[in-house]
Every structure is written in C-alpha cells, then in structure tokens.
Protein backbone atom coordinates (compact mmCIF):
# COMPACT_ATOMS: atom_id res chain seq x y z
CA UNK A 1 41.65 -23.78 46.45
CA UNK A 2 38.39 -26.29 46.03
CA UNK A 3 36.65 -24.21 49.26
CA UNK A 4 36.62 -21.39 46.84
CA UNK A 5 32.80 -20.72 45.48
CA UNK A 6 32.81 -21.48 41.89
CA UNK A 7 29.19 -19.82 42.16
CA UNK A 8 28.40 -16.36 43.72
CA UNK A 9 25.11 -16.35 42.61
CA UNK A 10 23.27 -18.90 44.08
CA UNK A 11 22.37 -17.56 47.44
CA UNK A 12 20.93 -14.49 45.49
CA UNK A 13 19.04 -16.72 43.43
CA UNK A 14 18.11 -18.69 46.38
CA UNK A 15 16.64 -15.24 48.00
CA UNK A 16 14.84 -15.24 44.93
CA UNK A 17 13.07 -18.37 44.84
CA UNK A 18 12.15 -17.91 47.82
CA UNK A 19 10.72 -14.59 47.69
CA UNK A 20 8.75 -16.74 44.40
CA UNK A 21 7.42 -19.20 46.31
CA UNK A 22 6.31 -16.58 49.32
CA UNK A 23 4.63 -14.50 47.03
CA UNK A 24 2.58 -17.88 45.27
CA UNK A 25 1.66 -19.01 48.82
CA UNK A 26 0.95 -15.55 50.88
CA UNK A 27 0.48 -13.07 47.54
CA UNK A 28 2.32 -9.61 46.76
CA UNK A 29 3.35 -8.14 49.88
CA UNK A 30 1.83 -5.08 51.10
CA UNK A 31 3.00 -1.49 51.10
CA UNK A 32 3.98 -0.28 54.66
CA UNK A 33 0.27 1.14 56.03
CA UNK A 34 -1.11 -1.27 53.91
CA UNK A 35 -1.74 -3.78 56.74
CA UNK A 36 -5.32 -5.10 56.75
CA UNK A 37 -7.21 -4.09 59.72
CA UNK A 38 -7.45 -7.63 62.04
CA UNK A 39 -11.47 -8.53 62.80
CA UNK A 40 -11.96 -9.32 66.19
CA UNK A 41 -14.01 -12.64 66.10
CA UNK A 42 -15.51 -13.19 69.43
CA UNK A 43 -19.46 -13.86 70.15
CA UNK A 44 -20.18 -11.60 72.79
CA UNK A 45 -23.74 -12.96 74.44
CA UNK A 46 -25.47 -10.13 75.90
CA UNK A 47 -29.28 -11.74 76.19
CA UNK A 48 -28.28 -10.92 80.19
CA UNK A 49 -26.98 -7.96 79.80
CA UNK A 50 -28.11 -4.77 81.68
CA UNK A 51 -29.19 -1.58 79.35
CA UNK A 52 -26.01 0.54 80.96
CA UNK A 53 -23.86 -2.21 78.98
CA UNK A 54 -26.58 -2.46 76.10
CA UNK A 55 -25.46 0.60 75.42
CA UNK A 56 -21.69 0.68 75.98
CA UNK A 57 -21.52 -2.51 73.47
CA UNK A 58 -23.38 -0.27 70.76
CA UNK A 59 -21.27 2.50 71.32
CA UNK A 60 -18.21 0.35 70.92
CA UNK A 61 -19.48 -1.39 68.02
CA UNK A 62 -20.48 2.01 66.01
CA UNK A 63 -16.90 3.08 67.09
CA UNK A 64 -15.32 0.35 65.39
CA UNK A 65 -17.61 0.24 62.26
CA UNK A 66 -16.76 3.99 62.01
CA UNK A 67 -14.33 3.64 59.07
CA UNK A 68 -16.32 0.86 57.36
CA UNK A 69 -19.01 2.36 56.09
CA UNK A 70 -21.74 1.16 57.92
CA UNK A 71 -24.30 3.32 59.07
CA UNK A 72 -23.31 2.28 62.80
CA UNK A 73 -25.32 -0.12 64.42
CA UNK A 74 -28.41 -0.18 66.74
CA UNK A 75 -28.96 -0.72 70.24
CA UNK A 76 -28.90 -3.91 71.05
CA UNK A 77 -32.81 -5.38 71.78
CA UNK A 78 -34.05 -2.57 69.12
CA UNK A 79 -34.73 -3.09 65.64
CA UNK A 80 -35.03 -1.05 62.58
C-alpha cells in the first residue's frame, strides 16, 4: 500500500533537529536543580519610608543576598 511509510526515521530525525535548533537558540539545557535563581527586578522607593520598614527591607534584602556572597547589605539611609 502507498499509505505505508517508506521512511521511519524522519520524525526521529525531526526530534532531532529540533532539539539542534533549541539548543543554538536557548543553549544546553540544564540539569534538574540546575535552574537559575529568577532576580526580582522591581524599584522599591523607600525615600518615605518609616525606620520600622527601613529595617524590614534590609532584613529582606540580606535574606535574599544570603547565598550570593555579599556581605548583606546596610540599612537603608546609612552608609559605609
């Protein structure tokens, strides 16, 4: 019969082209775990701000620079 296919192969080498031209555009993929951290990008504007939350944005700052290496970060309004 003509409906037969004449050529197994090509959705495997279909997959891989495809899995070629992901990895050119987007680069290896990662190990499981390997998932970069995602960087919160917001401008938080605290000229306003009272010292109670001063201090609770520091705190939550040094708690998410914990793991960077950073020495942690000062109050806001102080300076080293």
């Amino acid at each position: 019969p003509e409906r037969i296919n004449r050529r197994p192969d090509i959705p495997r080498r279909f997959a891989e082209h495809l899995q070629h031209v992901r990895t050119e555009i987007h680069g290896p993929e990662q190990e499981s775990g390997d998932t970069p951290r995602l960087q919160m990008r917001q401008v938080i504007d605290l000229r306003d701000a009272t010292p109670v939350e001063l201090v609770v944005a520091s705190a939550l700052l040094d708690h998410a620079y914990q793991d960077s290496g950073r020495e942690g970060h000062p109050p806001f309004g102080a300076h080293r």
